[in-house]
N, C-alpha and C. Protein backbone atom coordinates (compact mmCIF):
# COMPACT_ATOMS: atom_id res chain seq x y z
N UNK A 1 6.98 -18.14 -9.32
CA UNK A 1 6.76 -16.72 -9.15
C UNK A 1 7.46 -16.22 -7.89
N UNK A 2 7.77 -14.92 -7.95
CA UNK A 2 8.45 -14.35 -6.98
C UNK A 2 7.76 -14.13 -5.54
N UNK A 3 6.76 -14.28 -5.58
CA UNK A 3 5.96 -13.71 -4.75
C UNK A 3 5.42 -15.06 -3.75
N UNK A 4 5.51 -16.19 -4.82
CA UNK A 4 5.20 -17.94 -4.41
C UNK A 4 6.87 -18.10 -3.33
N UNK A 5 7.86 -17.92 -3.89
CA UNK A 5 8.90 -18.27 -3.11
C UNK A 5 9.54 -17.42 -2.03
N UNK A 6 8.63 -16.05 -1.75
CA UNK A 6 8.80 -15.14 -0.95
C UNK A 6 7.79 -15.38 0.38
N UNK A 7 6.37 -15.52 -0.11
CA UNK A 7 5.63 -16.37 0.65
C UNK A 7 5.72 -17.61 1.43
N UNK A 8 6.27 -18.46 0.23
CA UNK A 8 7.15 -19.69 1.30
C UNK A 8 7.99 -19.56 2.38
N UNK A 9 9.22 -18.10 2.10
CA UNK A 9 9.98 -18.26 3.54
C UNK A 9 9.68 -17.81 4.24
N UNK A 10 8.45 -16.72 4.14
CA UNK A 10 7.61 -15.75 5.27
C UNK A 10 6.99 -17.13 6.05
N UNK A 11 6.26 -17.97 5.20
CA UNK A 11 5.14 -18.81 6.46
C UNK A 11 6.15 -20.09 6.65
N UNK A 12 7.13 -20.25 6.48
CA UNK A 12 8.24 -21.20 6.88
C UNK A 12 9.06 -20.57 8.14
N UNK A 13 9.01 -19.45 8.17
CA UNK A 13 10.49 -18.77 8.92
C UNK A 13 9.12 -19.11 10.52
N UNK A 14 10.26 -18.57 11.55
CA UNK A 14 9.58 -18.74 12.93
C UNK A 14 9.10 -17.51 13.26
N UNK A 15 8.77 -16.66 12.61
CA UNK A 15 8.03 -15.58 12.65
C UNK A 15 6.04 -16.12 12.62
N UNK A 16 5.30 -15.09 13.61
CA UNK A 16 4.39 -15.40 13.14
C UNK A 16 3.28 -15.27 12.07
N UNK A 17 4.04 -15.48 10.95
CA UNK A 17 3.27 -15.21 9.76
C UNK A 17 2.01 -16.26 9.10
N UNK A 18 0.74 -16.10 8.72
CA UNK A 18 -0.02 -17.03 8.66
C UNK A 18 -0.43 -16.54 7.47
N UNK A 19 -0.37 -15.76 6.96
CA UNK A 19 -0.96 -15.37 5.32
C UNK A 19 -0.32 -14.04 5.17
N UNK A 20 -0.07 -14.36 3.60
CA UNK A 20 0.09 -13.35 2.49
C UNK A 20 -1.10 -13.21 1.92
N UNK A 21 -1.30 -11.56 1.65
CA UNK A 21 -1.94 -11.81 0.65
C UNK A 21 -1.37 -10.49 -0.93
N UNK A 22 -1.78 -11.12 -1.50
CA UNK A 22 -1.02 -10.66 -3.01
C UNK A 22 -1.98 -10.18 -3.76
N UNK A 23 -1.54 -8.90 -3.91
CA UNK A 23 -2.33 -7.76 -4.80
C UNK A 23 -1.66 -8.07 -6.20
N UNK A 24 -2.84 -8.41 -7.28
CA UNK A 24 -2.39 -8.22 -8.33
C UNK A 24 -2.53 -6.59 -9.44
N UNK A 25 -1.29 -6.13 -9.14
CA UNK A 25 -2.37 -4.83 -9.87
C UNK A 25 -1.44 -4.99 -11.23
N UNK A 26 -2.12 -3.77 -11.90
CA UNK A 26 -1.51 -3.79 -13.39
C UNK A 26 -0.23 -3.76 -13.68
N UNK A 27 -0.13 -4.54 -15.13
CA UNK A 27 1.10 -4.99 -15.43
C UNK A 27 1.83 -3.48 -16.36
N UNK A 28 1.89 -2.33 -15.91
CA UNK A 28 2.04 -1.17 -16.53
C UNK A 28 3.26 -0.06 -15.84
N UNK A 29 3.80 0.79 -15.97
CA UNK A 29 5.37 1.53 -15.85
C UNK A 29 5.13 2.37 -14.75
N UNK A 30 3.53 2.61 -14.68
CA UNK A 30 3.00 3.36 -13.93
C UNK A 30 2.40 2.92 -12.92
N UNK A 31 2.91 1.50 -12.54
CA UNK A 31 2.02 0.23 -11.53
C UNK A 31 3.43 0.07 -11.31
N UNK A 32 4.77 0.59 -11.04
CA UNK A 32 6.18 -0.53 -10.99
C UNK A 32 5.68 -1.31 -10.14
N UNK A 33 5.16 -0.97 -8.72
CA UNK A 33 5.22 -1.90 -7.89
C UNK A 33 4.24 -1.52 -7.03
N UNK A 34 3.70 -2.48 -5.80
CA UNK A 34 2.75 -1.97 -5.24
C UNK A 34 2.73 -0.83 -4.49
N UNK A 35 3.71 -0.21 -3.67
CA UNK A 35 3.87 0.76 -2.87
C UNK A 35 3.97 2.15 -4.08
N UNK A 36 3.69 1.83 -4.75
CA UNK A 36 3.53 3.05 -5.96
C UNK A 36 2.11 3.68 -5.78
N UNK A 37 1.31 2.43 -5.92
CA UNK A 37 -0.33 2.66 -5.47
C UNK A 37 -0.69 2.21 -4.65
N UNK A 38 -0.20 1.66 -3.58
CA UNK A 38 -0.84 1.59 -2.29
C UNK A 38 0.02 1.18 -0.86
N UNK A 39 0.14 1.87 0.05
CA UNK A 39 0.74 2.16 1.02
C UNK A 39 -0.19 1.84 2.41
N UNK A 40 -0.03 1.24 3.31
CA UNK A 40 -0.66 1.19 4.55
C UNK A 40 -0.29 2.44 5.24
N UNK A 41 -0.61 3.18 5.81
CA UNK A 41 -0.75 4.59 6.51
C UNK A 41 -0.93 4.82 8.06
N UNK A 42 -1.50 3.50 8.22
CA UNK A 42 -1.89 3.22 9.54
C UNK A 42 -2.51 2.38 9.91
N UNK A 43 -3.12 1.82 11.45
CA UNK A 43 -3.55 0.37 11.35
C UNK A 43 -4.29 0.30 10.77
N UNK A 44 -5.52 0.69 10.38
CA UNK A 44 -6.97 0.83 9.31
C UNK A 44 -7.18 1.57 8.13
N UNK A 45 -5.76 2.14 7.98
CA UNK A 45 -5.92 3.05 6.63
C UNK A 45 -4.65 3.01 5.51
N UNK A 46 -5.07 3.34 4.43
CA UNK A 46 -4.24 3.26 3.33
C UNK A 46 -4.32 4.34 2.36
N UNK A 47 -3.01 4.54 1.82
CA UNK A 47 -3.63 5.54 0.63
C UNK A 47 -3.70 4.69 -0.44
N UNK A 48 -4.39 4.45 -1.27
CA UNK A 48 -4.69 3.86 -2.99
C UNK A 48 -4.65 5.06 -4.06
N UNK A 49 -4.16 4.55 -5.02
CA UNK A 49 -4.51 4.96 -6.37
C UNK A 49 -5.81 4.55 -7.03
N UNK A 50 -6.72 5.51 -7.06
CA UNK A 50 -8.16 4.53 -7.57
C UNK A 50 -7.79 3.78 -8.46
N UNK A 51 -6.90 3.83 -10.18
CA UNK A 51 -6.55 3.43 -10.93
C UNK A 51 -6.49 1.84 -10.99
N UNK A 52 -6.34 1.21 -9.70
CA UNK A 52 -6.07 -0.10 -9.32
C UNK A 52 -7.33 -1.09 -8.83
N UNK A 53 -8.64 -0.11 -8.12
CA UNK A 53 -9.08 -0.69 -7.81
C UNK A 53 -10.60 -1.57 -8.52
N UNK A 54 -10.49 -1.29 -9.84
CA UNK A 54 -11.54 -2.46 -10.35
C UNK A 54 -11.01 -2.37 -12.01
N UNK A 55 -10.84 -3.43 -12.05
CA UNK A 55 -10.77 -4.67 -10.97
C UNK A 55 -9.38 -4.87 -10.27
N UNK A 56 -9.54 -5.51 -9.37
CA UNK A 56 -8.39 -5.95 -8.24
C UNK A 56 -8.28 -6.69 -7.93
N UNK A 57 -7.10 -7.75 -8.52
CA UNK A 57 -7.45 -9.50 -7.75
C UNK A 57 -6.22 -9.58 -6.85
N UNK A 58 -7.23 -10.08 -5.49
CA UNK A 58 -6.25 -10.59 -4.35
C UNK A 58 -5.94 -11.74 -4.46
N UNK A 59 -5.33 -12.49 -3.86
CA UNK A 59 -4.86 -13.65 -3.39
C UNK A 59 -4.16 -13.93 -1.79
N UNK A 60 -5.05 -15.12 -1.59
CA UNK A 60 -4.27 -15.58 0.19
C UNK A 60 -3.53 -16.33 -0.22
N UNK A 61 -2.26 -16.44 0.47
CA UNK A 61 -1.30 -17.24 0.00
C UNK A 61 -1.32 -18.08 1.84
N UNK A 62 -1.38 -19.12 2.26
CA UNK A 62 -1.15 -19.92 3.35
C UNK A 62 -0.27 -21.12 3.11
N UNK A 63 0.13 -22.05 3.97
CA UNK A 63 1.19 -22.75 3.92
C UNK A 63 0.01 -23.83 4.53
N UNK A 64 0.17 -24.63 3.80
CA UNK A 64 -1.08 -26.01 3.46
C UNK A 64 -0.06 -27.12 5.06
N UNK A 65 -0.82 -28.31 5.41
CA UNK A 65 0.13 -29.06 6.28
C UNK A 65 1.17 -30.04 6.11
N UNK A 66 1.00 -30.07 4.71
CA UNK A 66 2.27 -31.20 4.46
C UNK A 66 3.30 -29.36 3.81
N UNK A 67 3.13 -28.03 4.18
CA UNK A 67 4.24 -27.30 3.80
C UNK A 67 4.70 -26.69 2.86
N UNK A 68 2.85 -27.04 2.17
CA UNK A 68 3.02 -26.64 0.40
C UNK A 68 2.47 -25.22 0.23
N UNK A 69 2.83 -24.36 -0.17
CA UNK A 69 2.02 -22.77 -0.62
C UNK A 69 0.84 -23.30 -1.20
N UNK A 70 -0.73 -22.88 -0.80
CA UNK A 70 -1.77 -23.04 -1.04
C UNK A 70 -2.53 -21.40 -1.25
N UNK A 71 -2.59 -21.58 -3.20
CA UNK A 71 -3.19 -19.83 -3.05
C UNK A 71 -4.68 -20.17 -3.35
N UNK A 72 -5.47 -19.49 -3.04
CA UNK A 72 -6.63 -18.71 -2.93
C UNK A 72 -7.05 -17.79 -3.31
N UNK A 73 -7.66 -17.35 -4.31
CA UNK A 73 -8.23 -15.81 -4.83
C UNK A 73 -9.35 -15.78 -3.86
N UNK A 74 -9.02 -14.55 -3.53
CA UNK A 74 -10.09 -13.81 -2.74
C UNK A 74 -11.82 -13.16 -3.55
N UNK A 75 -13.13 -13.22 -3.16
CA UNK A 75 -13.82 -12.90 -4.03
C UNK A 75 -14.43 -12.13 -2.90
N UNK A 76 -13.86 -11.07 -3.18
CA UNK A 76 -14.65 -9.97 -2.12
C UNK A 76 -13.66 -8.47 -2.91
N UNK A 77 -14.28 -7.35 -2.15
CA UNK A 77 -13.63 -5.83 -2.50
C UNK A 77 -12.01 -5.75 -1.23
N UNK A 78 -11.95 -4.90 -1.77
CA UNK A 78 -10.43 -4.77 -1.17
C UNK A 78 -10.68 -4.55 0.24
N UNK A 79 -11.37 -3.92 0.60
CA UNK A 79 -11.63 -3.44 2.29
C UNK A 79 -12.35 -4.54 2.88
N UNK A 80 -13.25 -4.91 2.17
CA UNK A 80 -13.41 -6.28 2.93
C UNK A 80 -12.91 -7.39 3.40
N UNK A 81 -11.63 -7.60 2.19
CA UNK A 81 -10.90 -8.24 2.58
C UNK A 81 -9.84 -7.97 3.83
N UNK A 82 -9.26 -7.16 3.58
CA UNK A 82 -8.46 -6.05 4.54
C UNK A 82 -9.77 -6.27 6.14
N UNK A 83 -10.10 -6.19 5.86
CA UNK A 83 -11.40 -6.04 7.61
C UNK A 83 -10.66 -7.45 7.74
N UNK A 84 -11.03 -8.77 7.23
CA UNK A 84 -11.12 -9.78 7.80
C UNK A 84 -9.66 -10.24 8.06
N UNK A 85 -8.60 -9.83 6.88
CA UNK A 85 -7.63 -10.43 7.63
C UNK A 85 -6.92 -9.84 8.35
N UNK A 86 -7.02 -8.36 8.83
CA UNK A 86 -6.55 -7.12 9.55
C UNK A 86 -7.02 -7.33 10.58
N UNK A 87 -8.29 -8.38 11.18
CA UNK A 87 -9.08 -8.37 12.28
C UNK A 87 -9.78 -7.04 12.98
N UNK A 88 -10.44 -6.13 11.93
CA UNK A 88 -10.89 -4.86 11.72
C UNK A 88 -12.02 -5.05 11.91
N UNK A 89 -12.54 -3.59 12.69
CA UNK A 89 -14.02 -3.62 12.03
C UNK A 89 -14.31 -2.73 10.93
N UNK A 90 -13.22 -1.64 10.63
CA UNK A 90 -13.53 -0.96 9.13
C UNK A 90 -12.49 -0.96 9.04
N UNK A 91 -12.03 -0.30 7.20
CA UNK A 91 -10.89 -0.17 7.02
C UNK A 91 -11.32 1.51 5.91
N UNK A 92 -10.51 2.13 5.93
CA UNK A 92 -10.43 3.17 5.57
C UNK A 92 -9.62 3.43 4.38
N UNK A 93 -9.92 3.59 2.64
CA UNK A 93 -9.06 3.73 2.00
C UNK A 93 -9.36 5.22 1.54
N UNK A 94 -7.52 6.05 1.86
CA UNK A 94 -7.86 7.24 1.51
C UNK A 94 -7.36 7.34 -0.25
N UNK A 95 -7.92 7.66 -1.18
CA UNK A 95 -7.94 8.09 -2.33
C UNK A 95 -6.77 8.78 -2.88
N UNK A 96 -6.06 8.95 -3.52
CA UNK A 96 -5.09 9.58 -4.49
C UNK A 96 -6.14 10.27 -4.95
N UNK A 97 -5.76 12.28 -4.68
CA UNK A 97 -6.44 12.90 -5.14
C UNK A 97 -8.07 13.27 -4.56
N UNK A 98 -8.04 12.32 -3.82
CA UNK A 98 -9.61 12.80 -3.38
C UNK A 98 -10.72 12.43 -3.96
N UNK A 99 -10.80 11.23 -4.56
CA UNK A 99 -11.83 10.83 -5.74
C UNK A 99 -12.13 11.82 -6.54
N UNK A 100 -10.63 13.30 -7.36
CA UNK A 100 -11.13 13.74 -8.39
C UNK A 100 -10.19 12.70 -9.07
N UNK A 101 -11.14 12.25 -10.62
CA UNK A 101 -10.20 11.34 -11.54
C UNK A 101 -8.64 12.24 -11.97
N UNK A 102 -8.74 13.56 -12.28
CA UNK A 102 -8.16 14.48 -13.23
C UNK A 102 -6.87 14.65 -11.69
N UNK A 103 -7.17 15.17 -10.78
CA UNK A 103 -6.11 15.52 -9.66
C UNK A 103 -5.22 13.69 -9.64
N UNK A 104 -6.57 12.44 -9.02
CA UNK A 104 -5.93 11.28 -8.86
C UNK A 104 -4.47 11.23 -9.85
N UNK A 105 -5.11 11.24 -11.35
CA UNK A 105 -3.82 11.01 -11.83
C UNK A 105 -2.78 11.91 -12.15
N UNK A 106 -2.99 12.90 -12.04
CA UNK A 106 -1.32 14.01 -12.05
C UNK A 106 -1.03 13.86 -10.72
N UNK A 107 -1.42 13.36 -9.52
CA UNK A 107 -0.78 13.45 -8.30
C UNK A 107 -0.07 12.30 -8.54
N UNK A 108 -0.50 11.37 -8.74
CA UNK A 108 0.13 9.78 -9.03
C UNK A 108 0.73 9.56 -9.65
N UNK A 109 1.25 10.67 -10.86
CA UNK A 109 2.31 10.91 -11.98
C UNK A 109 3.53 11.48 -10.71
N UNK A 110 3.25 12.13 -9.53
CA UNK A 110 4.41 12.31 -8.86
C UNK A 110 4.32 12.16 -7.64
N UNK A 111 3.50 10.42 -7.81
CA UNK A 111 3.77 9.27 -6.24
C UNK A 111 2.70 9.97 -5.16
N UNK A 112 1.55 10.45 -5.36
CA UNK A 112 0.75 10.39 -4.74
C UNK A 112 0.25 9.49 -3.50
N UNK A 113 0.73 8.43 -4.29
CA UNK A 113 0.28 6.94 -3.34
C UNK A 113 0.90 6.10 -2.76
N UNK A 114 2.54 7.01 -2.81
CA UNK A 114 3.79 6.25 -2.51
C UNK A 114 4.06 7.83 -0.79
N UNK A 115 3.79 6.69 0.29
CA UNK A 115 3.58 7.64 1.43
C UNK A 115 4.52 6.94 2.04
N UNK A 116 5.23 7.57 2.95
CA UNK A 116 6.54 6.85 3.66
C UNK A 116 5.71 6.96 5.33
N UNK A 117 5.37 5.98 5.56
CA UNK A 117 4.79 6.00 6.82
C UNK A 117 5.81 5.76 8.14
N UNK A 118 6.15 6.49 8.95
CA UNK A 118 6.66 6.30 9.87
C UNK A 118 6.41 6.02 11.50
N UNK A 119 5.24 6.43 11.53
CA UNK A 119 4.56 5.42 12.58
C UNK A 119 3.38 5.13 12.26
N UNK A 120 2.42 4.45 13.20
CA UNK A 120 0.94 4.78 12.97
C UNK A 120 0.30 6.39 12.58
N UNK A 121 -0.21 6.39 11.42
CA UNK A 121 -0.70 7.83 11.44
C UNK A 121 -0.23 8.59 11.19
N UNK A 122 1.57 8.78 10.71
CA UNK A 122 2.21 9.50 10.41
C UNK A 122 3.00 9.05 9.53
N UNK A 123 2.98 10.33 8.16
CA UNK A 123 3.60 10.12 6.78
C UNK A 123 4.15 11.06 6.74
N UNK A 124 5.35 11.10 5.52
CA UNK A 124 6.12 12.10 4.90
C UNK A 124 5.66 11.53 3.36
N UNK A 125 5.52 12.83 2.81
CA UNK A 125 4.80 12.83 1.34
C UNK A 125 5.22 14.07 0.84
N UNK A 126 5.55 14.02 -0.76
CA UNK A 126 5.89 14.86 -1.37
C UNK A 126 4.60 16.32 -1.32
N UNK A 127 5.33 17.60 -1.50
CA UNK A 127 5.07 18.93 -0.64
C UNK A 127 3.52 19.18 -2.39
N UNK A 128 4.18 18.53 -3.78
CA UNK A 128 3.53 18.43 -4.19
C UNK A 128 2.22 18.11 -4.87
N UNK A 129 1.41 16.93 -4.04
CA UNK A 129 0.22 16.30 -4.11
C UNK A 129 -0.36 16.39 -3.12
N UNK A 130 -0.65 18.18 -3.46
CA UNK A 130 -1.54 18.85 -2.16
C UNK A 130 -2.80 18.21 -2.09
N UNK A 131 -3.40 17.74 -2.71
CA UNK A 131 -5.33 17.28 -2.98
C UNK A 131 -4.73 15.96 -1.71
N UNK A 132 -4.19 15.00 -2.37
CA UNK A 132 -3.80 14.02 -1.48
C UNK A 132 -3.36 13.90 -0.37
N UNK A 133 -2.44 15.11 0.13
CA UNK A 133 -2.01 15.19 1.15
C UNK A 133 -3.27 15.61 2.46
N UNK A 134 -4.34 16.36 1.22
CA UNK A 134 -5.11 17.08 2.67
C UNK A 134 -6.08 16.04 2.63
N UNK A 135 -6.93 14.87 1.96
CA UNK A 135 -7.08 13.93 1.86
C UNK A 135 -6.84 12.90 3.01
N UNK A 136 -5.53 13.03 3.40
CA UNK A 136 -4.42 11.92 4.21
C UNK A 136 -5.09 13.09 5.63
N UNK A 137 -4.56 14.47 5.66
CA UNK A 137 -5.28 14.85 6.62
C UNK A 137 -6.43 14.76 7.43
N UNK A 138 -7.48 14.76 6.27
CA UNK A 138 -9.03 14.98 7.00
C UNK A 138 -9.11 13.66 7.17
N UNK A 139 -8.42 12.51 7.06
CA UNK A 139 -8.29 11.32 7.66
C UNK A 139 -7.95 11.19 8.68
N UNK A 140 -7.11 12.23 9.39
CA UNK A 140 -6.39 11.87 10.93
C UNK A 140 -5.29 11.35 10.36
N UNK A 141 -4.56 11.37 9.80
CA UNK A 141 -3.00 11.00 9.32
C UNK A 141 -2.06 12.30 9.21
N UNK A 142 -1.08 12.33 10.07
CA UNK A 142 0.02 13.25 10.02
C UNK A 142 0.38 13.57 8.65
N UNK A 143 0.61 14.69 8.51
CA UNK A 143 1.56 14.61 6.83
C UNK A 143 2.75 15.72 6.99
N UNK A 144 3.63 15.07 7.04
CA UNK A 144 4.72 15.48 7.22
C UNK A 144 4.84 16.07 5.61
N UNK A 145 5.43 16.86 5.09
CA UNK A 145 5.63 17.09 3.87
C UNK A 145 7.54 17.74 3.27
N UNK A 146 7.76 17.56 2.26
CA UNK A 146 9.15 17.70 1.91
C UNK A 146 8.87 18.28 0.42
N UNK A 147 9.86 19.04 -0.16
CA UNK A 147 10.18 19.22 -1.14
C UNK A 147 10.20 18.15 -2.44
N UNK A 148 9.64 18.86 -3.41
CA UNK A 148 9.86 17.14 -4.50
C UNK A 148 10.83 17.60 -6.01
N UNK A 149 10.57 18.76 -6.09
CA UNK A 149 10.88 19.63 -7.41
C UNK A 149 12.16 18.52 -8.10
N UNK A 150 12.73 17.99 -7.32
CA UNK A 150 14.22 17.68 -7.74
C UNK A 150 13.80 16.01 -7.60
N UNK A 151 13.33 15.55 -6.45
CA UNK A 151 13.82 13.83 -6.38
C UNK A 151 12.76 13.21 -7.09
N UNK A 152 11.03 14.04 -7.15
CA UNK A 152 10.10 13.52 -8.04
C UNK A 152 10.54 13.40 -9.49
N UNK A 153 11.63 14.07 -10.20
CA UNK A 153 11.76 13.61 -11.37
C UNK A 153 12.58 12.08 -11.76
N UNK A 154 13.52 11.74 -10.74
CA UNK A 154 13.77 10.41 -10.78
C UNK A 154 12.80 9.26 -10.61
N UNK A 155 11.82 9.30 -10.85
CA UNK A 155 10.34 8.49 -10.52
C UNK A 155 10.52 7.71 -9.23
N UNK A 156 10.42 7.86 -8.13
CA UNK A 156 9.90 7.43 -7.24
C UNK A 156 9.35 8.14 -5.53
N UNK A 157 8.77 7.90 -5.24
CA UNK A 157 7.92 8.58 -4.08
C UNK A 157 9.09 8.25 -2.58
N UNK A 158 8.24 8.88 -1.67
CA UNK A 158 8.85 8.98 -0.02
C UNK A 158 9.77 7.40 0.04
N UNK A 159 8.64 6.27 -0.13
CA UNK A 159 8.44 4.77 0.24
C UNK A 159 9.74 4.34 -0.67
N UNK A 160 9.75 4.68 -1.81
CA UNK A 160 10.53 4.26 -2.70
C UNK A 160 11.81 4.32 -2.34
N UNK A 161 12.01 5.89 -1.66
CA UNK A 161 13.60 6.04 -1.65
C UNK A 161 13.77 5.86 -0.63
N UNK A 162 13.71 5.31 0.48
CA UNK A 162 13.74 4.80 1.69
C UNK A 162 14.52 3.61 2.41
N UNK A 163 15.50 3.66 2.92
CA UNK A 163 15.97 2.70 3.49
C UNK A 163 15.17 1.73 4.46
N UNK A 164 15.14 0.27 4.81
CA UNK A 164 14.71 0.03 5.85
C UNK A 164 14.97 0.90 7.47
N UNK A 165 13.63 1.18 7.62
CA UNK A 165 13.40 1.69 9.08
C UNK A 165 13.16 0.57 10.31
N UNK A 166 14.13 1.12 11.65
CA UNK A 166 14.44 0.17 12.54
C UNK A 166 12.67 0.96 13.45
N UNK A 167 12.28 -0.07 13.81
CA UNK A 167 10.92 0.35 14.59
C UNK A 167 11.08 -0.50 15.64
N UNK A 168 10.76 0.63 17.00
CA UNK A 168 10.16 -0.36 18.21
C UNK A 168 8.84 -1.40 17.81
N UNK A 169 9.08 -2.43 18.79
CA UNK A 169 7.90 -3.23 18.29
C UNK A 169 6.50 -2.55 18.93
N UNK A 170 5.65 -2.55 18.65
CA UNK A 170 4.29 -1.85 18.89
C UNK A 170 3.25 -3.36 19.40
């Protein structure tokens, strides 16, 4: 799996990496990938697509001592998990839509949950998934906002079309 031999060079390389962990979400057009439905936002917060979250199987991926990928399913909820290996004491998931079901998914039809985070606390998100955006607000998260009329029809969100960003280290 892609994700087994991606894991390997993360906890192999001299970086300090000590776990992956691997969201399995649905195998569907509307799941391409994870940053579709879920985005870190900031150190304790995320936006999600509810759509994903039950069920939701994690996995720790660690590097065993003879060097072997050793996975682990996680048996806990998503934030719990997130607390422990984030070294958190809460974690904050903000909603696609606002926990309405009917807003969640027409916002998420145009990347609701795909947030281009550029620092802690600060996103650029399409001008159209107002519920979500003010959502991301009453969270304490910047929302930068942009036009979508034109790039939301090529299906993908802020995150998607994004080049790697050079960041000071924090």
């Amino acid at each position: 799996m892609a994700i087994e031999r991606l894991s390997h060079k993360l906890l192999a390389s001299d970086e300090p990496f000590e776990v992956v962990l691997a969201l399995d979400i649905p195998k569907a057009r509307a799941y391409m990938h994870l940053d579709t439905v879920f985005t870190m936002v900031d150190y304790d917060k995320f936006s999600i697509y509810p759509g994903i979250e039950d069920p939701l199987d994690v996995y720790r991926i660690t590097r065993s001592k003879n060097n072997e990928i050793s996975i682990t399913y996680e048996c806990d909820d998503l934030c719990d998990i997130l607390k422990k290996h984030l070294s958190l004491p809460a974690v904050n998931l903000i909603r696609c839509g606002n926990g309405d079901p009917i807003a969640a998914s027409r916002e998420q039809w145009s990347d609701g949950s795909n947030t281009l985070a550029i620092s802690p606390g600060k996103v650029i998100c399409y001008d159209r998934n107002y519920v979500t955006n003010e959502a991301l607000r009453k969270n304490g998260v910047e929302v930068l906002e942009f036009q979508s009329y034109e790039l939301s029809r090529g299906r993908g969100g802020p995150r998607c079309m994004s080049m790697p960003i050079i960041r000071e280290k924090l």
